[in-house]
C-alpha atoms as a PDB file:
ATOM      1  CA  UNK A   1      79.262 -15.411 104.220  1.00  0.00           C
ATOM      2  CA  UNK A   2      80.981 -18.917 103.185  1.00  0.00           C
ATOM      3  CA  UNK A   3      79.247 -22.273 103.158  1.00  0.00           C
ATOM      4  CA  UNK A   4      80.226 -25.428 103.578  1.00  0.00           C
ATOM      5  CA  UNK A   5      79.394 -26.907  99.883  1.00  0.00           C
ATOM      6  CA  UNK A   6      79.660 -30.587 100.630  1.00  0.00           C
ATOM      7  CA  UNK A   7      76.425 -32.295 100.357  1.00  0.00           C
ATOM      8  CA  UNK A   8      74.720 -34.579 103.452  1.00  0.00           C
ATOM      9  CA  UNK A   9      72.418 -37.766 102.266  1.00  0.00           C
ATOM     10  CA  UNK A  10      68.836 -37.618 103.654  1.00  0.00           C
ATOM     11  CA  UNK A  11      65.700 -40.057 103.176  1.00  0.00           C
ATOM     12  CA  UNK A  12      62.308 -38.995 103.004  1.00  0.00           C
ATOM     13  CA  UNK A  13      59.428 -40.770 103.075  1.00  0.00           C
ATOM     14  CA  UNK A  14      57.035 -39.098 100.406  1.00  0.00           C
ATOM     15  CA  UNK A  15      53.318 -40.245  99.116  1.00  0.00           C
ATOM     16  CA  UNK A  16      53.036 -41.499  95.843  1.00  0.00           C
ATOM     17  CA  UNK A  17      51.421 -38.947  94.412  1.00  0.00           C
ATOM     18  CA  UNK A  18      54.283 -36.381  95.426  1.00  0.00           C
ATOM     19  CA  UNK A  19      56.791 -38.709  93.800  1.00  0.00           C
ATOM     20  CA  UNK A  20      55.046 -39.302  90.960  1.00  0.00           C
ATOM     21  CA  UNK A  21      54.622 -35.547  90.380  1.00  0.00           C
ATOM     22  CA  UNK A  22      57.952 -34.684  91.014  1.00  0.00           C
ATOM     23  CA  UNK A  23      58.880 -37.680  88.122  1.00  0.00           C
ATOM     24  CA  UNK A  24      56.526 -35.527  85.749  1.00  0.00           C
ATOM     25  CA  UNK A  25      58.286 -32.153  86.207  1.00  0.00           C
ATOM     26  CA  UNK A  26      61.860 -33.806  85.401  1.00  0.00           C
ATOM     27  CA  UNK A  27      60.112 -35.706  82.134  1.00  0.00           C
ATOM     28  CA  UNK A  28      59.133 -32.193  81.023  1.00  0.00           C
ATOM     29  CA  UNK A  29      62.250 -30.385  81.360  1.00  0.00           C
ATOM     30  CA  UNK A  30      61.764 -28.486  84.655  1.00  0.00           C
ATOM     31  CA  UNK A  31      64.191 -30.358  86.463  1.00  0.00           C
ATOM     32  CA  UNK A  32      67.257 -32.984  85.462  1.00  0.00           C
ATOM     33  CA  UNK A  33      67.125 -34.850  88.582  1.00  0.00           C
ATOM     34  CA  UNK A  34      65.316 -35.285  91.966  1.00  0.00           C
ATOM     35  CA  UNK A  35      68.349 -34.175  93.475  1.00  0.00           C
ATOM     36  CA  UNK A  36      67.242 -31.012  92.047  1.00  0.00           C
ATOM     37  CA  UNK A  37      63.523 -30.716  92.493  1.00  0.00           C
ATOM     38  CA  UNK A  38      64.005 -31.408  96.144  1.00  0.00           C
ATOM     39  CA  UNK A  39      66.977 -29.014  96.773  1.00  0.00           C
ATOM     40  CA  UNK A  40      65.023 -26.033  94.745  1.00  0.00           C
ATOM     41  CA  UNK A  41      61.915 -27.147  96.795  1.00  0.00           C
ATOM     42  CA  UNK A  42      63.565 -26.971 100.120  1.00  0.00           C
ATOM     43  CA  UNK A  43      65.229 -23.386  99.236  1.00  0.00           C
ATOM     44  CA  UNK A  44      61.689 -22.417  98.578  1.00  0.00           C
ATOM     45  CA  UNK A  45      60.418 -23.523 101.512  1.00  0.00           C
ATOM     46  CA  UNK A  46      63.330 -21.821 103.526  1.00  0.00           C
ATOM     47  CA  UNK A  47      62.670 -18.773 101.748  1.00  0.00           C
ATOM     48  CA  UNK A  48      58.554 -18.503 102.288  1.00  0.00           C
ATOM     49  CA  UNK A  49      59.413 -19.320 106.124  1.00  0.00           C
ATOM     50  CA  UNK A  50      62.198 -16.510 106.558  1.00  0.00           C
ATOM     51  CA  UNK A  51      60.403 -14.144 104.437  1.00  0.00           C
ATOM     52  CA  UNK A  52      57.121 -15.049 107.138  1.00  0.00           C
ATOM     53  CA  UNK A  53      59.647 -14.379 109.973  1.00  0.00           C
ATOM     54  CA  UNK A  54      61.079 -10.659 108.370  1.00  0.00           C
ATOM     55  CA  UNK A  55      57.263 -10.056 107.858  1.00  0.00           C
ATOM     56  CA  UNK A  56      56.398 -10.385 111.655  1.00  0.00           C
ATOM     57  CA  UNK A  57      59.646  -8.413 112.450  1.00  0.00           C
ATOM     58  CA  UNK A  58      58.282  -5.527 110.218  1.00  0.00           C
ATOM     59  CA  UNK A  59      55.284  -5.978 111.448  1.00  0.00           C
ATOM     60  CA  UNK A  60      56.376  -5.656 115.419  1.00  0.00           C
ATOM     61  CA  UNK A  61      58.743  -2.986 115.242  1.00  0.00           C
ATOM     62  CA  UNK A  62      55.973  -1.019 112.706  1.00  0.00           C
ATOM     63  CA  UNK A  63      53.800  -1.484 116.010  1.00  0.00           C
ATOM     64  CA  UNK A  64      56.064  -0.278 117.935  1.00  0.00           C
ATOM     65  CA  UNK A  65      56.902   3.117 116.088  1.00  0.00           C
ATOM     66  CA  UNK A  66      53.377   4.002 115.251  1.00  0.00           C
ATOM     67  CA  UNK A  67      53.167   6.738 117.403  1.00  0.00           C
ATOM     68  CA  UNK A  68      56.397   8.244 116.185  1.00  0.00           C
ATOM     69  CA  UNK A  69      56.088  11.403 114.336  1.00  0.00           C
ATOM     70  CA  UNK A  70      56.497  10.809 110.414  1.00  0.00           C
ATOM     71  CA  UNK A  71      59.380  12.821 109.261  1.00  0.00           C
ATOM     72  CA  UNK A  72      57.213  15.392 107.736  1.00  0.00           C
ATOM     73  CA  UNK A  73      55.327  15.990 110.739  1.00  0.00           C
ATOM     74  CA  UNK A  74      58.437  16.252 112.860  1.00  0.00           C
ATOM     75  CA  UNK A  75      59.861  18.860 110.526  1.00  0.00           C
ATOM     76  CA  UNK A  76      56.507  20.824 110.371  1.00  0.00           C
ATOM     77  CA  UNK A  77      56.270  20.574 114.428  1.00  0.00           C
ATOM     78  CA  UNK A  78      60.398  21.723 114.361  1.00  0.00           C
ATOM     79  CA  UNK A  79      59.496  24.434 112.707  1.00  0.00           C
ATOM     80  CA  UNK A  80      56.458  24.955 114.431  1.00  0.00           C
ATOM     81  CA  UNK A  81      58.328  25.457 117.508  1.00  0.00           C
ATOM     82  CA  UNK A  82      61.021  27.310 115.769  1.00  0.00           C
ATOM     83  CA  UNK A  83      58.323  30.095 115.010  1.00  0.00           C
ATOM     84  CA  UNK A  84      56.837  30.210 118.782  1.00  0.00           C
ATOM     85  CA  UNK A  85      60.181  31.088 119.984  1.00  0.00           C
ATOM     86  CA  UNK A  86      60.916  33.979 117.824  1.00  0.00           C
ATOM     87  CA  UNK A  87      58.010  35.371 117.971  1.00  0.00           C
END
């Protein structure tokens, strides 16, 4: 998959507080910019929501197959049947 790498402007309104916390993580070393903090916030964000999303997905189709033989039951119920018809 290729992405576009160029880069789009976009202002946010933010509390205080959220600012000034951001400020603090760059001062200690966890970030060189707010250019940074934000983008790594916003790819963590993206990632809790699609990893939500797969979860549900799982979740559905888990609903879905529930009554499905596992794989060990199927082969015991092959061979099961296997036996009743030779005798």
């Amino acid at each position: 998959m290729v992405y576009d790498m160029s880069k789009a402007q976009v202002n946010v309104r933010l509390r205080k507080e959220l600012v000034v916390e951001i400020d603090n993580l760059i001062r200690s070393g966890h970030f060189s910019s707010k250019t940074e903090a934000f983008s790594e916030a916003i790819k963590l964000l993206i990632k809790t929501y699609k990893g939500e999303m797969l979860a549900k997905k799982i979740d559905s189709i888990r609903e879905e197959t529930e009554s499905y033989l596992s794989p060990s039951e199927a082969v015991v119920s092959f061979h099961e049947e296997e036996d009743e018809h030779l005798g």
